[in-house]
Protein backbone atom coordinates (compact mmCIF):
# COMPACT_ATOMS: atom_id res chain seq x y z
CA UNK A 1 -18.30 3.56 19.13
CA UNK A 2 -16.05 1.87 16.90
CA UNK A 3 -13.62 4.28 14.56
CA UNK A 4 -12.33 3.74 11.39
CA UNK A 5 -8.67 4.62 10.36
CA UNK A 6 -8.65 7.29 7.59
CA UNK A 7 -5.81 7.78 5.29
CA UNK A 8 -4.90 11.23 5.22
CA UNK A 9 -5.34 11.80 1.60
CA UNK A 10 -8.86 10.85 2.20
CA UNK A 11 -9.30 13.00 5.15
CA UNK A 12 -8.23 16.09 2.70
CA UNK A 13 -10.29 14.86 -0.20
CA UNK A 14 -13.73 14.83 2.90
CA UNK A 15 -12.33 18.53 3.35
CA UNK A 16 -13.49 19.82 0.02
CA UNK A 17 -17.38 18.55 0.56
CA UNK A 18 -16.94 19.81 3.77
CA UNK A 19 -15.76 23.17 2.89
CA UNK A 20 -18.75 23.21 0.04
CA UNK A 21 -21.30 22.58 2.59
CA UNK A 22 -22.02 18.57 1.65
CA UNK A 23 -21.31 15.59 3.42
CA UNK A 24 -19.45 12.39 2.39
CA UNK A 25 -18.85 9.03 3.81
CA UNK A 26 -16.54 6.01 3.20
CA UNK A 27 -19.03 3.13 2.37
CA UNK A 28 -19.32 -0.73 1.10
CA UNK A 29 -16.05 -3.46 1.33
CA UNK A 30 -13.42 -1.22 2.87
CA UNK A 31 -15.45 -1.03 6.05
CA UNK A 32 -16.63 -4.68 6.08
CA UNK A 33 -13.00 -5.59 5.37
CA UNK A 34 -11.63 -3.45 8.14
CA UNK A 35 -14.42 -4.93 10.79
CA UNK A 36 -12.93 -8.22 9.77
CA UNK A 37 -8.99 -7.03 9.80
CA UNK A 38 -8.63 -7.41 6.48
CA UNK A 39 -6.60 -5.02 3.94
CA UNK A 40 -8.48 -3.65 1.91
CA UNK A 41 -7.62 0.08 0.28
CA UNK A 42 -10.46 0.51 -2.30
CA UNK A 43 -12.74 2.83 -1.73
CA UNK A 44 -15.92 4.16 -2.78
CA UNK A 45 -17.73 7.15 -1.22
CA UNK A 46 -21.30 8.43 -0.86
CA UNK A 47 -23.09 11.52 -0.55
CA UNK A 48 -25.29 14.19 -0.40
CA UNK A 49 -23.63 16.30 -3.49
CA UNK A 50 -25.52 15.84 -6.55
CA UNK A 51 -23.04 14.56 -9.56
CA UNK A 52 -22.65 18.00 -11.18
CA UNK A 53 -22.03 19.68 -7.71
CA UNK A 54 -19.25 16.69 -7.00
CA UNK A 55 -17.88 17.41 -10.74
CA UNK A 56 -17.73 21.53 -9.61
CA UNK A 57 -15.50 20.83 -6.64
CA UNK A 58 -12.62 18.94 -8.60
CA UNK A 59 -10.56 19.79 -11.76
CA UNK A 60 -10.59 16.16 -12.97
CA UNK A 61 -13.98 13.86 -12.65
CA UNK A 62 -15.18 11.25 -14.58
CA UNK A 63 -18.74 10.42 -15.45
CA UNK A 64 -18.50 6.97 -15.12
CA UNK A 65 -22.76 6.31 -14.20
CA UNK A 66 -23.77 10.01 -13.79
CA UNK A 67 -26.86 8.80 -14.93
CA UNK A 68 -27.30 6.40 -11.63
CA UNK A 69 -25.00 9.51 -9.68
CA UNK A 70 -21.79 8.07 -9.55
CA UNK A 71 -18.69 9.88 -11.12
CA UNK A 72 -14.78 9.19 -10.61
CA UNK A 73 -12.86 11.92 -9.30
CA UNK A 74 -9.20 12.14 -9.73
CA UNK A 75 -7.53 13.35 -7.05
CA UNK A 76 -3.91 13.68 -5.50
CA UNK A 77 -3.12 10.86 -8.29
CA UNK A 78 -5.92 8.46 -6.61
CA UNK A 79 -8.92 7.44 -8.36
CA UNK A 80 -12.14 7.82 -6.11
CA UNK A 81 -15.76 6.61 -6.94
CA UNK A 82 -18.43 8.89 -5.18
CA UNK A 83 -22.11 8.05 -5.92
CA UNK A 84 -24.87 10.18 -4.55
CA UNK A 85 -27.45 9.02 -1.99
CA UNK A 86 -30.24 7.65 -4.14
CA UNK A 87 -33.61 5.68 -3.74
CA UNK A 88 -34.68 3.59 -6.84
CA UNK A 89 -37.78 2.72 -8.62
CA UNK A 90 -38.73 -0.83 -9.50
CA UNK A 91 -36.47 -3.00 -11.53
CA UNK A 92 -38.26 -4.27 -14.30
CA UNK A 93 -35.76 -5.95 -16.14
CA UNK A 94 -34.05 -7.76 -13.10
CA UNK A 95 -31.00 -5.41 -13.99
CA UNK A 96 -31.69 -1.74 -14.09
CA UNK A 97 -33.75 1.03 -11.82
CA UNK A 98 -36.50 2.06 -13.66
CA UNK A 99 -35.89 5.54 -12.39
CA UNK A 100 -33.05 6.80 -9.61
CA UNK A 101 -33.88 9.64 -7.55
CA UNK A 102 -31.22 11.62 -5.34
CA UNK A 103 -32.37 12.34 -1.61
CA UNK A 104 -30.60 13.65 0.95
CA UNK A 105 -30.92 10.55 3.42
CA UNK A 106 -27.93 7.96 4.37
CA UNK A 107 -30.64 5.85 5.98
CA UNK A 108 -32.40 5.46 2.32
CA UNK A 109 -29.14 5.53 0.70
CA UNK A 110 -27.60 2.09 2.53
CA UNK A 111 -31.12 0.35 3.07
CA UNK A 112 -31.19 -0.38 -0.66
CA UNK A 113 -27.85 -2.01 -0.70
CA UNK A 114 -27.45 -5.77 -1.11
CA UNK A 115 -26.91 -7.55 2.22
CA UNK A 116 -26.09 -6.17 5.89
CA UNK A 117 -22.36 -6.98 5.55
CA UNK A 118 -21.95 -4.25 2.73
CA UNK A 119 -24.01 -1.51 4.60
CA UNK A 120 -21.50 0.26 6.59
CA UNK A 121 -20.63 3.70 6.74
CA UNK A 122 -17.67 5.78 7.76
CA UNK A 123 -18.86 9.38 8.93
CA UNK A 124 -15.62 11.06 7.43
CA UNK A 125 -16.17 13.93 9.96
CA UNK A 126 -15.62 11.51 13.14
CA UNK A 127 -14.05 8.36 11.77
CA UNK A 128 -17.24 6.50 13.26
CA UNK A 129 -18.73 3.25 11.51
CA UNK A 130 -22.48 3.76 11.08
CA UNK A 131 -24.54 0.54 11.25
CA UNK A 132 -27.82 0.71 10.56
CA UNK A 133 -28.87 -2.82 9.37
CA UNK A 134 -27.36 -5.05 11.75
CA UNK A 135 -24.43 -5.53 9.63
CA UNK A 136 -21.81 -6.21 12.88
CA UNK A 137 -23.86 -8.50 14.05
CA UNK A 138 -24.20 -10.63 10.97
CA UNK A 139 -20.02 -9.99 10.42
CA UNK A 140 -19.58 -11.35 14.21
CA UNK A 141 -22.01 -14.23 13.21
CA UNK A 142 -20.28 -15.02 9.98
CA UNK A 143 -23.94 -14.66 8.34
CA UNK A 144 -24.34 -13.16 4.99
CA UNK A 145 -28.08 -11.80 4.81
CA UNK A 146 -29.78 -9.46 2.18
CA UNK A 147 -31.61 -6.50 3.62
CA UNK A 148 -35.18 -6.34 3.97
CA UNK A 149 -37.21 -8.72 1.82
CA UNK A 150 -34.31 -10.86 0.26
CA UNK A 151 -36.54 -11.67 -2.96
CA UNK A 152 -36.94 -7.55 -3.46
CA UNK A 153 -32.86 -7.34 -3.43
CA UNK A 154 -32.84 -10.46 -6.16
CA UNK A 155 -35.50 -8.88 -8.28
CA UNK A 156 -33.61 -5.89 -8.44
CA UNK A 157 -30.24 -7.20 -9.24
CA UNK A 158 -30.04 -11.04 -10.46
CA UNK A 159 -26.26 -10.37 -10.16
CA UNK A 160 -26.44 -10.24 -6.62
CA UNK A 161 -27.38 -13.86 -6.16
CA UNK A 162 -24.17 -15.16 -7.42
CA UNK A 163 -22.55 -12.21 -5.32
CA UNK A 164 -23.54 -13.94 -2.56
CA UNK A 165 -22.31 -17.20 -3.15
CA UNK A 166 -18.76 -15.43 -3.88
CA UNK A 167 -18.98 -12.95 -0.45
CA UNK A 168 -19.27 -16.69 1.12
CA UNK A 169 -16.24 -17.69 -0.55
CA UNK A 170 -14.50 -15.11 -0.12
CA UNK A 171 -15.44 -14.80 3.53
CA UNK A 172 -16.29 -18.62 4.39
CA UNK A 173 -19.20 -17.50 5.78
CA UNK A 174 -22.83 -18.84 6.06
CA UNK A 175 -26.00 -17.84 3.75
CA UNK A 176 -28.89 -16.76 5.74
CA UNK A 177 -31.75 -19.14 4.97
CA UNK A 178 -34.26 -16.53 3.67
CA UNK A 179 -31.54 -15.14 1.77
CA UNK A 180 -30.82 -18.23 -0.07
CA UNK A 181 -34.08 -19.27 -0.44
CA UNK A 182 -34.36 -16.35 -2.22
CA UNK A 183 -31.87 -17.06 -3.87
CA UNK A 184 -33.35 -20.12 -5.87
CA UNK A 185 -36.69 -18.37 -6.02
CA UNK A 186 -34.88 -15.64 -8.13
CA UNK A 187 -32.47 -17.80 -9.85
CA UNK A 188 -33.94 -16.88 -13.23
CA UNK A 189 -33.00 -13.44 -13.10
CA UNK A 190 -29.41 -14.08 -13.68
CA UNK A 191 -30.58 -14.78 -17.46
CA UNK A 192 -30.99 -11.05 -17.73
CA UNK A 193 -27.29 -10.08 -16.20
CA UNK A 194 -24.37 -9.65 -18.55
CA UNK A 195 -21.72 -12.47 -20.00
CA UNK A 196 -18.98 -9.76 -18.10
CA UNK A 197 -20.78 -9.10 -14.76
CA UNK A 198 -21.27 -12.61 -14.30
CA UNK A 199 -17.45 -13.54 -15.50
CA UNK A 200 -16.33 -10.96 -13.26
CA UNK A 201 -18.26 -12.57 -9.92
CA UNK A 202 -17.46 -15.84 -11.17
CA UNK A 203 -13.53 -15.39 -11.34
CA UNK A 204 -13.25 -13.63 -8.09
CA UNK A 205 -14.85 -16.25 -6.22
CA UNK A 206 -12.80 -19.13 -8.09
CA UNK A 207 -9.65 -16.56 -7.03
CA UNK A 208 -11.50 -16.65 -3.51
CA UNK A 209 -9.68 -18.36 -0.03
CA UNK A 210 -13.05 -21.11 -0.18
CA UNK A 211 -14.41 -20.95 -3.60
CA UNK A 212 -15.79 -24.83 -2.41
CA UNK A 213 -17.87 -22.73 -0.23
CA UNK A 214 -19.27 -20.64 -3.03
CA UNK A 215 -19.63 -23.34 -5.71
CA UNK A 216 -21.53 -25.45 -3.45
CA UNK A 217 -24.19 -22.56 -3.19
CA UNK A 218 -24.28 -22.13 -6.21
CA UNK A 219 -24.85 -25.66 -6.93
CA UNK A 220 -27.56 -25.59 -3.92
CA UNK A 221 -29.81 -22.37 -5.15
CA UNK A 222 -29.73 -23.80 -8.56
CA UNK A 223 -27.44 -20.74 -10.41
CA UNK A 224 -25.12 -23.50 -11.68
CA UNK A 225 -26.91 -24.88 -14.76
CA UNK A 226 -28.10 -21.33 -15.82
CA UNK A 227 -24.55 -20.05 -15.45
CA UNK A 228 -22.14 -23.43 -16.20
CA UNK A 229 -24.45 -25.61 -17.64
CA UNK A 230 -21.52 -27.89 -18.75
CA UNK A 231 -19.91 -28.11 -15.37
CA UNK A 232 -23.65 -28.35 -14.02
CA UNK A 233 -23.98 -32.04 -16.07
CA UNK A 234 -21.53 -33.75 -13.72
CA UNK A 235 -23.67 -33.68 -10.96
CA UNK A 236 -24.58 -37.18 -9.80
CA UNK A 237 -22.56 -38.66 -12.47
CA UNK A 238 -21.00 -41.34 -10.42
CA UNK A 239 -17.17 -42.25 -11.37
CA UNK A 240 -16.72 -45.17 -9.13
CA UNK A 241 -13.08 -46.66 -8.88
CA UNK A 242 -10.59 -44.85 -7.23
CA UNK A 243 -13.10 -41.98 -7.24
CA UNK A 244 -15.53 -40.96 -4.01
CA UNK A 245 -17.41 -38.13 -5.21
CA UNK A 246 -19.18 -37.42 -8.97
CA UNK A 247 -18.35 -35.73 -11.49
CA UNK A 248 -19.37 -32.41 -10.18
CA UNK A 249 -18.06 -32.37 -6.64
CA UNK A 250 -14.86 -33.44 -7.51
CA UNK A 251 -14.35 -30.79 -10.06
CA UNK A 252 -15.55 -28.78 -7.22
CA UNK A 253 -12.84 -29.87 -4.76
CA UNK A 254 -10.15 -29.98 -7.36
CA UNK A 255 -10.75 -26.30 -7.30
CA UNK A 256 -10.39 -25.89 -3.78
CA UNK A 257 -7.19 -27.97 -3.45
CA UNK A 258 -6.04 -25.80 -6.14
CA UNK A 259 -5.91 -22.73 -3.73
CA UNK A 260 -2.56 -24.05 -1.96
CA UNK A 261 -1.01 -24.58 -5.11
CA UNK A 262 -1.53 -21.64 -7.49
CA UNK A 263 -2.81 -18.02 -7.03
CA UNK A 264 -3.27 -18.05 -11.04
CA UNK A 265 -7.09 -17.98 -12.15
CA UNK A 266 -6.27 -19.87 -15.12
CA UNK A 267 -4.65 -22.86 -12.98
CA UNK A 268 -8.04 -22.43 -10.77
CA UNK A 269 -10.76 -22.25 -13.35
CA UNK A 270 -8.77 -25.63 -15.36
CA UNK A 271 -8.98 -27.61 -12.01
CA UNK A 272 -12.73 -26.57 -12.24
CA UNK A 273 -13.41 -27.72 -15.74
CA UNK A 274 -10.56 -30.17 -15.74
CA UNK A 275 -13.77 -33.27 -16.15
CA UNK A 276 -15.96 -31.11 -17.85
CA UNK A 277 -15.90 -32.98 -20.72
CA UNK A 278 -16.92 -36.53 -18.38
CA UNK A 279 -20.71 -36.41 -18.63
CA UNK A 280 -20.54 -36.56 -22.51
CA UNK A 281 -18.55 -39.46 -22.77
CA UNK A 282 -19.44 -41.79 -20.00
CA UNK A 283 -19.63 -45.28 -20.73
CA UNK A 284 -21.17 -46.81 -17.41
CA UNK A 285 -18.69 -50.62 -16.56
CA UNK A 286 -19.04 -52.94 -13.75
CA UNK A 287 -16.26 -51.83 -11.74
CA UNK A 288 -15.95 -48.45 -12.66
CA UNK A 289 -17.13 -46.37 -15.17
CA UNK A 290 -14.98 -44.67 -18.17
CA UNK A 291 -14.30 -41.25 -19.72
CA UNK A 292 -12.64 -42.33 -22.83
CA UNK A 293 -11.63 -38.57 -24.74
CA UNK A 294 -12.85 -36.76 -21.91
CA UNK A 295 -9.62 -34.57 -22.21
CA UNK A 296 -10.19 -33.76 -25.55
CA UNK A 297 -13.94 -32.99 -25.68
CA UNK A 298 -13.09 -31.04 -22.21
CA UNK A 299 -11.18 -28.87 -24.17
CA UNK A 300 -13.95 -27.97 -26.44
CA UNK A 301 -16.56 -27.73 -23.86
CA UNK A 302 -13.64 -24.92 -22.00
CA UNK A 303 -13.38 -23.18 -25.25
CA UNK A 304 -17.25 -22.81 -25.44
CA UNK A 305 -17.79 -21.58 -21.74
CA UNK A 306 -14.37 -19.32 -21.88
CA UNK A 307 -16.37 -17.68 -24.81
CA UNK A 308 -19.42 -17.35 -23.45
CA UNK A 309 -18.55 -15.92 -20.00
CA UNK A 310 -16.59 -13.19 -22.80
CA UNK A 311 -12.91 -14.66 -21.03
CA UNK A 312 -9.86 -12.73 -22.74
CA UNK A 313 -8.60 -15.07 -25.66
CA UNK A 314 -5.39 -15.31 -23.60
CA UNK A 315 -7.02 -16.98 -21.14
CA UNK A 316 -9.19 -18.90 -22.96
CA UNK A 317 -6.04 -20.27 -24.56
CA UNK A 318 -4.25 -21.38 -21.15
CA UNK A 319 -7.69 -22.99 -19.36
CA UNK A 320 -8.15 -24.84 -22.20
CA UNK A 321 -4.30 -25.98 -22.64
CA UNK A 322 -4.55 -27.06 -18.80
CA UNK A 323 -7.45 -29.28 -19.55
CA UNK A 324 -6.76 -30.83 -22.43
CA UNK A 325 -3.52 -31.89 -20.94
CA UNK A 326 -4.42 -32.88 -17.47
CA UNK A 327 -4.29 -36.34 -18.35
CA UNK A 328 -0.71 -36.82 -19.26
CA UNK A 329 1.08 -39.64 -17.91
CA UNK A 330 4.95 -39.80 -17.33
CA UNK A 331 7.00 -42.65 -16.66
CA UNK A 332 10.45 -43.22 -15.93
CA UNK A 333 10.82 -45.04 -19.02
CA UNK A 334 10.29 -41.40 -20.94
CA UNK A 335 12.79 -41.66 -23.15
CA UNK A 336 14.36 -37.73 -23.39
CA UNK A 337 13.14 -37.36 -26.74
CA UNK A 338 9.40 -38.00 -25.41
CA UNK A 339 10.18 -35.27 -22.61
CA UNK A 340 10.90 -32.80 -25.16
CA UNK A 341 8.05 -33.68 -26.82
CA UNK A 342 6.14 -33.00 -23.84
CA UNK A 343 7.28 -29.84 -23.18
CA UNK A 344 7.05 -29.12 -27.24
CA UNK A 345 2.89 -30.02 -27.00
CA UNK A 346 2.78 -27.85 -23.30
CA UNK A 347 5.26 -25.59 -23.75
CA UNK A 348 8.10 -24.77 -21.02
CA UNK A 349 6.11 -21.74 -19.78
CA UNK A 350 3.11 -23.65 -18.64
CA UNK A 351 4.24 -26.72 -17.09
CA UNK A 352 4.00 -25.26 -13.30
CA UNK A 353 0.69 -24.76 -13.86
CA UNK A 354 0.08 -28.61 -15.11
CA UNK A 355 1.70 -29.66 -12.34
CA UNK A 356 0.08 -27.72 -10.10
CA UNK A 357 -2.94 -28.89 -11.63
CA UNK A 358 -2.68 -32.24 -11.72
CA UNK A 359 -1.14 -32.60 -7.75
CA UNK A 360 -4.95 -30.87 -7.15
CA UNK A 361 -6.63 -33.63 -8.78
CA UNK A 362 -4.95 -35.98 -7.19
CA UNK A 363 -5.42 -34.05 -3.80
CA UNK A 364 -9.29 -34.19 -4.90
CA UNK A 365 -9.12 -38.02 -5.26
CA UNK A 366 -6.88 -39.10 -2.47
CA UNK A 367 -6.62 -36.67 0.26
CA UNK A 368 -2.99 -36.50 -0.32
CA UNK A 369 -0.57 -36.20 -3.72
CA UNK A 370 2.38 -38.57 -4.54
CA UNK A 371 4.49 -36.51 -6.41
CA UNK A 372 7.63 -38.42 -6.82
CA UNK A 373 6.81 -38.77 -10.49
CA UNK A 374 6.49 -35.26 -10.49
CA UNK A 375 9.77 -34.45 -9.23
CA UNK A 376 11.60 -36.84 -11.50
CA UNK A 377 9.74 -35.34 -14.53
CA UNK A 378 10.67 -31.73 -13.01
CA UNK A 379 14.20 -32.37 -12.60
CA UNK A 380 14.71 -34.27 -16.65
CA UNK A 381 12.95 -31.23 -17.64
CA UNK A 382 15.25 -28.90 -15.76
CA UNK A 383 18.20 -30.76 -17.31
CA UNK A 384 16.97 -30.31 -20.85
CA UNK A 385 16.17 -26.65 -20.42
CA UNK A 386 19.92 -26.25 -18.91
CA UNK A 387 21.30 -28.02 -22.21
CA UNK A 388 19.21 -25.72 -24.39
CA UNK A 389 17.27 -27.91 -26.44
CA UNK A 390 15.60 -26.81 -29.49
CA UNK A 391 12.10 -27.07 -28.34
CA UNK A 392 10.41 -25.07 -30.86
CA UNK A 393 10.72 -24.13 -34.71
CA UNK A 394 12.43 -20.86 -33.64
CA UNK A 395 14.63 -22.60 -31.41
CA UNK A 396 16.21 -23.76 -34.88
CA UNK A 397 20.06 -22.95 -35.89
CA UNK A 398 17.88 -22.21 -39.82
CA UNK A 399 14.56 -20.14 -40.52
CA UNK A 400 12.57 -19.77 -43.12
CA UNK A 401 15.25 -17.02 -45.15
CA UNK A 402 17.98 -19.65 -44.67
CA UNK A 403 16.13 -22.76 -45.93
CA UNK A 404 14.16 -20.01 -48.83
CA UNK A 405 18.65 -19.45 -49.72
CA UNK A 406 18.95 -23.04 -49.82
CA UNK A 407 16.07 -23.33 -52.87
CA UNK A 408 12.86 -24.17 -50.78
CA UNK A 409 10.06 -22.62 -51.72
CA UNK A 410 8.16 -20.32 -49.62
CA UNK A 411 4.36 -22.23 -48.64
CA UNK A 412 3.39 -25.76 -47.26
CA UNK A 413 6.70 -26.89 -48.33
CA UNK A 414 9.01 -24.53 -46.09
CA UNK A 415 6.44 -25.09 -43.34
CA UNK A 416 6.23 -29.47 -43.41
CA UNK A 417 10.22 -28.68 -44.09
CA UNK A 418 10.58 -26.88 -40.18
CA UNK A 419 7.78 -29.25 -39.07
CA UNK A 420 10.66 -31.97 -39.93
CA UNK A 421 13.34 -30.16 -39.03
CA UNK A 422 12.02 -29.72 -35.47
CA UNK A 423 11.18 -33.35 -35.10
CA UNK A 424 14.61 -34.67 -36.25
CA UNK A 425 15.97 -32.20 -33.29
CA UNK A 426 13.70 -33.23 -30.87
CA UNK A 427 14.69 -36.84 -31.69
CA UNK A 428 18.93 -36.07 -31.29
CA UNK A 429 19.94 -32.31 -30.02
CA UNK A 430 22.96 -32.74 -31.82
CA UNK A 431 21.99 -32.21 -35.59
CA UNK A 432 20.31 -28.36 -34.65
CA UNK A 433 23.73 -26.86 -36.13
CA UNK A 434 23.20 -24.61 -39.40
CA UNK A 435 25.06 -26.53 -41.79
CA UNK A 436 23.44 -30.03 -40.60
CA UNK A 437 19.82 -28.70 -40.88
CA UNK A 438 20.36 -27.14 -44.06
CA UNK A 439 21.94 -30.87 -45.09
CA UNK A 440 18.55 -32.63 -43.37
CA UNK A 441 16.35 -29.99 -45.13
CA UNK A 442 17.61 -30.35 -48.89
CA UNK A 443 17.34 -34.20 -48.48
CA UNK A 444 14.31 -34.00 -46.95
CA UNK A 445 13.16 -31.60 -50.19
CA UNK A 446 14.53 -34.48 -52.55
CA UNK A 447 12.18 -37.22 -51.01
CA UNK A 448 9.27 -35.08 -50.73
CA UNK A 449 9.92 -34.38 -54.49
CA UNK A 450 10.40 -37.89 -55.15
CA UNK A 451 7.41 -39.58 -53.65
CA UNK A 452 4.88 -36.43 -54.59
């Protein structure tokens, strides 16, 4: 029988159940993961200790769901989850047990898991993997099935629909028909899950090795209009041109191309909703059809979603930033005041990610990305970042104090007086000295006085 490895801290933390008489196993991802020879070093822990007995064997515990029988223990500077073996009443609200009761049976205990890849067990007395829903076999098939009646797993937990559209993204594996079936019978359900428990499942499969994999079930059991309605629109929304897929699938593989370039989920989720803003301004031509704005109103439509999946406003901020300048277009006629321009609108910080973002779309469209453009852009902007350019108002040789010395007033003055400031310095390097600025700033003062 197959063994699992067990870290030694873990084999002294089994100890004190042991020692009190209960039992404990290593269950869930670490054991799938391990199957599959993947890393994987977070684990969570079941058992036959009730919550208050686990919380009397250990200085430090948290009761993170004591109420569902899982608490956090702290231990040897590790934090470990243990959740008592527990059977469930019925789910009424497609989110919560009606009522959990502890029992003293593994068997129970992993039969109301989600699917038969997440059902393993690690008896922490022998180091052997416990099996008892035919979860090897599905691993060795690359099958990701729900246990039992699939539409009794989805009833219970809406969430784990889209759970299993990222486990086949993460994995690259294959939904079991039943299972997603079931999947689009349920679909509904997801309307009573959390903004966060959906954002969370939704960013780790985006951050997944194949999130094309887990999109495209998504798309097929019908979760994608309840959960991105906006991205949902571009389906069958030909683009014609240069273009071989709608509106939706290539948003779809611009995502997965993105997985070579960037291991940032901002970079990921923009080459997702780079086009989101396409179905709302499609004007249908012979030849092709055209997206006037599409940049701009994708930037709204980001903003919205970002919001509603409850994003952090940093991120929010970048996804939005990506998309609403995907569509830039350099030339070799940039004049070096229009590059550090670009950089001024972008900023420095983020351009790796545009690039990054637009060699996926162009990946997505052509099978290939000609990035000499790129490169020529990259290496101008490398040269005007070695020189220093002001790129920025506090990239200035004055601030506010110095111009407020010089007789400006503090208000919309001083700020349309940096505004101009920066422009004349993003026009010719050469004037961002102290005394020329101050010079630029008290003429500027004397038009804007004169033509008020």
């Amino acid at each position: 029988m197959q063994q699992f490895p067990i870290p030694s801290v873990i084999q002294r933390f089994s100890q004190q159940f042991k020692q009190a008489g209960f039992s404990l196993y290593i269950v869930g991802g670490a054991v799938r993961d391990h199957l599959l020879g993947i890393s994987n070093e977070d684990f969570d822990f079941t058992t036959d200790a009730k919550p208050e007995e686990v919380m009397s064997l250990f200085k430090a515990v948290i009761p993170t769901g004591i109420d569902h029988g899982t608490v956090t223990v702290r231990y040897e500077k590790h934090s470990f989850e243990v959740t008592t073996f527990r059977s469930e009443g019925s789910y009424q609200d497609g989110r919560h047990p009606s009522s959990v009761t502890f029992i003293t049976n593994l068997e129970e205990d992993l039969k109301r898991r989600d699917f038969t890849i997440n059902a393993f067990a690690v008896d922490l007395n022998d180091s052997k993997i416990i099996d008892l829903c035919g979860g090897k076999k599905d691993l060795k098939n690359r099958i990701i099935r729900a246990i039992g009646n699939p539409e009794e797993r989805f009833e219970e937990d809406g969430l784990r629909i889209l759970r299993a559209c990222r486990f086949a993204g993460k994995l690259n594996f294959i939904i079991e028909e039943d299972t997603l079936k079931a999947m689009h019978t349920c679909r509904e359900n997801l309307l009573n899950v959390s903004s966060e428990r959906i954002r969370e499942e939704l960013f780790r499969l985006v951050l997944s090795d194949h999130p094309e994999v887990g999109l495209n079930y998504m798309r097929e059991c019908g979760i994608l209009p309840i959960i991105l309605p906006e991205l949902a629109a571009g389906d069958q929304i030909d683009q014609k041109g240069m273009h071989h897929e709608d509106v939706l699938s290539h948003a779809i593989t611009t995502c997965q191309a993105s997985v070579a370039l960037s291991d940032r989920l901002e970079v990921r989720l923009a080459a997702l909703f780079h086009d989101i803003g396409k179905s709302e301004v499609m004007e249908e031509g012979a030849e092709r059809n055209t997206f006037y704005n599409h940049d701009l109103v994708g930037e709204k439509l980001t903003i919205k979603v970002m919001r509603r999946l409850k994003a952090s406003n940093e991120q929010i901020r970048l996804v939005s930033l990506l998309v609403r300048h995907h569509m830039f277009s350099y030339q070799s006629n940039w004049s070096d005041s229009a590059v550090r321009r670009f950089l001024t609108r972008v900023g420095k910080e983020h351009v790796g990610m545009l690039f990054s973002l637009r060699i996926a779309d162009q990946i997505a469209i052509h099978g290939k990305a000609d990035i000499r453009l790129l490169e020529e852009l990259e290496e101008r902007i490398k040269g005007i970042l070695d020189a220093q350019d002001a790129l920025s108002i506090k990239d200035l040789a004055v601030n506010g104090n110095d111009l407020m010395k010089a007789g400006i007033p503090k208000g919309k003055q001083l700020g349309r007086t940096l505004d101009y400031l920066l422009e004349t310095v993003l026009d010719d390097p050469a004037q961002n000295t102290k005394e020329q600025l101050l010079e630029i700033a008290k003429n500027y003062q004397s038009f804007s006085t004169f033509t008020s």
